[in-house]
C-alpha atoms as a PDB file:
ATOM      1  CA  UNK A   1      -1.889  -2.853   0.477  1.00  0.00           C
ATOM      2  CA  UNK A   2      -3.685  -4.488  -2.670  1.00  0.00           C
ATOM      3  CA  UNK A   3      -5.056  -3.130  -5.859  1.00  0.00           C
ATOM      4  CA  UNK A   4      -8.559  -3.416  -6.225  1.00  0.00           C
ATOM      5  CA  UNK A   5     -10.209  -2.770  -9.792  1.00  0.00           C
ATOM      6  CA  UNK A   6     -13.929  -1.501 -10.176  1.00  0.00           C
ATOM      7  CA  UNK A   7     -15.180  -0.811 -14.226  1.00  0.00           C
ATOM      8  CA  UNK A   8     -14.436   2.484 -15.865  1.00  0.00           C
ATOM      9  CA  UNK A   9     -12.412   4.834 -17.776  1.00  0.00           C
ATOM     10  CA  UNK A  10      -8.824   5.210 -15.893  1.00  0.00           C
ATOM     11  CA  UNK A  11      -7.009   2.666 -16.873  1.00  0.00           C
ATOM     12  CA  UNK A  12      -7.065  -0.252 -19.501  1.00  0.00           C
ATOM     13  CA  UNK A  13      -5.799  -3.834 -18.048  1.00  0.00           C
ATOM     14  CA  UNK A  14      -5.890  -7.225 -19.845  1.00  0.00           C
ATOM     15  CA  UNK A  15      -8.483  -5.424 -22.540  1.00  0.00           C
ATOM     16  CA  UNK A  16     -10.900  -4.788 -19.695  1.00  0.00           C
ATOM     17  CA  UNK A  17     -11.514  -0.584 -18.718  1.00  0.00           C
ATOM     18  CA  UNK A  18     -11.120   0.076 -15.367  1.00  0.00           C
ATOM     19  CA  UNK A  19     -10.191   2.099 -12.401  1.00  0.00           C
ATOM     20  CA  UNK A  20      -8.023   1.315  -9.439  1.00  0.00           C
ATOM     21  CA  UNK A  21      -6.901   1.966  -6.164  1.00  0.00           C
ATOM     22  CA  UNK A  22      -4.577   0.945  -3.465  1.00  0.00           C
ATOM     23  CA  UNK A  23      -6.664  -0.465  -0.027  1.00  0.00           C
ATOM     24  CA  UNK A  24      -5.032  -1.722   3.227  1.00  0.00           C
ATOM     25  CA  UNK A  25      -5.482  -5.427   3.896  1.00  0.00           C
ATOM     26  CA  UNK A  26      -7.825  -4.720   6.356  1.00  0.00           C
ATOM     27  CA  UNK A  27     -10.478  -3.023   4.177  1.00  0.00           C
ATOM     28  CA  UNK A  28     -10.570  -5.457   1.056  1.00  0.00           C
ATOM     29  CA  UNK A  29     -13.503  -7.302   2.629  1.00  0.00           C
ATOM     30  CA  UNK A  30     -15.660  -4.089   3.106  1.00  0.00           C
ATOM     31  CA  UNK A  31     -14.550  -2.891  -0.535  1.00  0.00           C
ATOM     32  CA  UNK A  32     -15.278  -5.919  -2.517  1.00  0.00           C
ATOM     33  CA  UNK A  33     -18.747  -5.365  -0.926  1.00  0.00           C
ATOM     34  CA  UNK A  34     -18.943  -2.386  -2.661  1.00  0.00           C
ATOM     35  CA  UNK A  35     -18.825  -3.674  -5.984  1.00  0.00           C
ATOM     36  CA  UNK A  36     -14.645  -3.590  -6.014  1.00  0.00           C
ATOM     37  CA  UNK A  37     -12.800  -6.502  -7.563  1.00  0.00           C
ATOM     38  CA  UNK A  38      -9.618  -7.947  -6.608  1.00  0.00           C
ATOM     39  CA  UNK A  39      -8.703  -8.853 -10.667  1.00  0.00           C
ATOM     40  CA  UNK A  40     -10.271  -6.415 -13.499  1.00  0.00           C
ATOM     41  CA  UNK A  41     -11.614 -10.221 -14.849  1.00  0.00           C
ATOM     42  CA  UNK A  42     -13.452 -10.909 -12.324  1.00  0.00           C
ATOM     43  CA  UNK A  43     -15.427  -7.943 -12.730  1.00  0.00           C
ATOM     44  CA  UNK A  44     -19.675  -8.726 -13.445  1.00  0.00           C
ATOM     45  CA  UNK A  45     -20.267  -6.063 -15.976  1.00  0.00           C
ATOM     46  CA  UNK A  46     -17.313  -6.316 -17.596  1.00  0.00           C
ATOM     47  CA  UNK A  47     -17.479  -5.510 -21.458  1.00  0.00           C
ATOM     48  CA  UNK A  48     -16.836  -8.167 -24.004  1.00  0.00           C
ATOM     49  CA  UNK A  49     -13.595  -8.118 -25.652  1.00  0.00           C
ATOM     50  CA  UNK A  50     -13.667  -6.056 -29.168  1.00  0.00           C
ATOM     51  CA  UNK A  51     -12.834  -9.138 -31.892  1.00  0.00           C
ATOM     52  CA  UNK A  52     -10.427  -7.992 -34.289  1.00  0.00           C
ATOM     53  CA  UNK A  53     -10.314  -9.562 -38.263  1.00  0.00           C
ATOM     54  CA  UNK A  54     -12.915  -9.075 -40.538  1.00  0.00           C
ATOM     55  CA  UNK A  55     -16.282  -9.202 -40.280  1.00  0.00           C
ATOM     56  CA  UNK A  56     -18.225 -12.952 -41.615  1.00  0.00           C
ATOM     57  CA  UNK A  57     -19.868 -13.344 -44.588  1.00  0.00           C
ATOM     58  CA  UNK A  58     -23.306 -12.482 -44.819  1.00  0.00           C
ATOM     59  CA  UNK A  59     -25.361 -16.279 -45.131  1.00  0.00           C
ATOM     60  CA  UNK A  60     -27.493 -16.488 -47.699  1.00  0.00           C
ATOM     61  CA  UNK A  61     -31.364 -16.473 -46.594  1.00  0.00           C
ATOM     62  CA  UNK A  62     -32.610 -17.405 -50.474  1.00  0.00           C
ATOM     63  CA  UNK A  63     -34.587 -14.113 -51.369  1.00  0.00           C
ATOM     64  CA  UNK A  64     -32.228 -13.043 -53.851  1.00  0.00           C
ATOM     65  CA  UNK A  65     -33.610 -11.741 -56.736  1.00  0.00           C
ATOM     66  CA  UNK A  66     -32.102 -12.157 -60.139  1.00  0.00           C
END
């Protein structure tokens, strides 16, 4: 058996939303057609990672008025 990963809401794995299921050896091939993954990072669509900290400073674009 191995644990194939396609994007959605079940579970949350190294940051990345996914869901999973258990396929026989025998069936990966036809899965991963399917749009399956074998790791939730190799998934296409993938989101990007939220960043965490604060948010930059605003740059200054010289139309301030005074």
């Amino acid at each position: 058996m191995r644990k194939l990963y396609k994007p959605g809401n079940m579970i949350e794995v190294w940051g990345v939303k996914c869901d999973w299921k258990d396929v026989p050896e025998e069936e990966v091939s036809a899965h991963l057609a399917d749009g399956w993954s074998v790791s939730p990072l190799d998934m296409e669509d993938k989101p990007a990672p939220a960043r965490r900290g604060r948010k930059p400073k605003a740059k200054d674009d010289g139309d301030t008025q005074e």
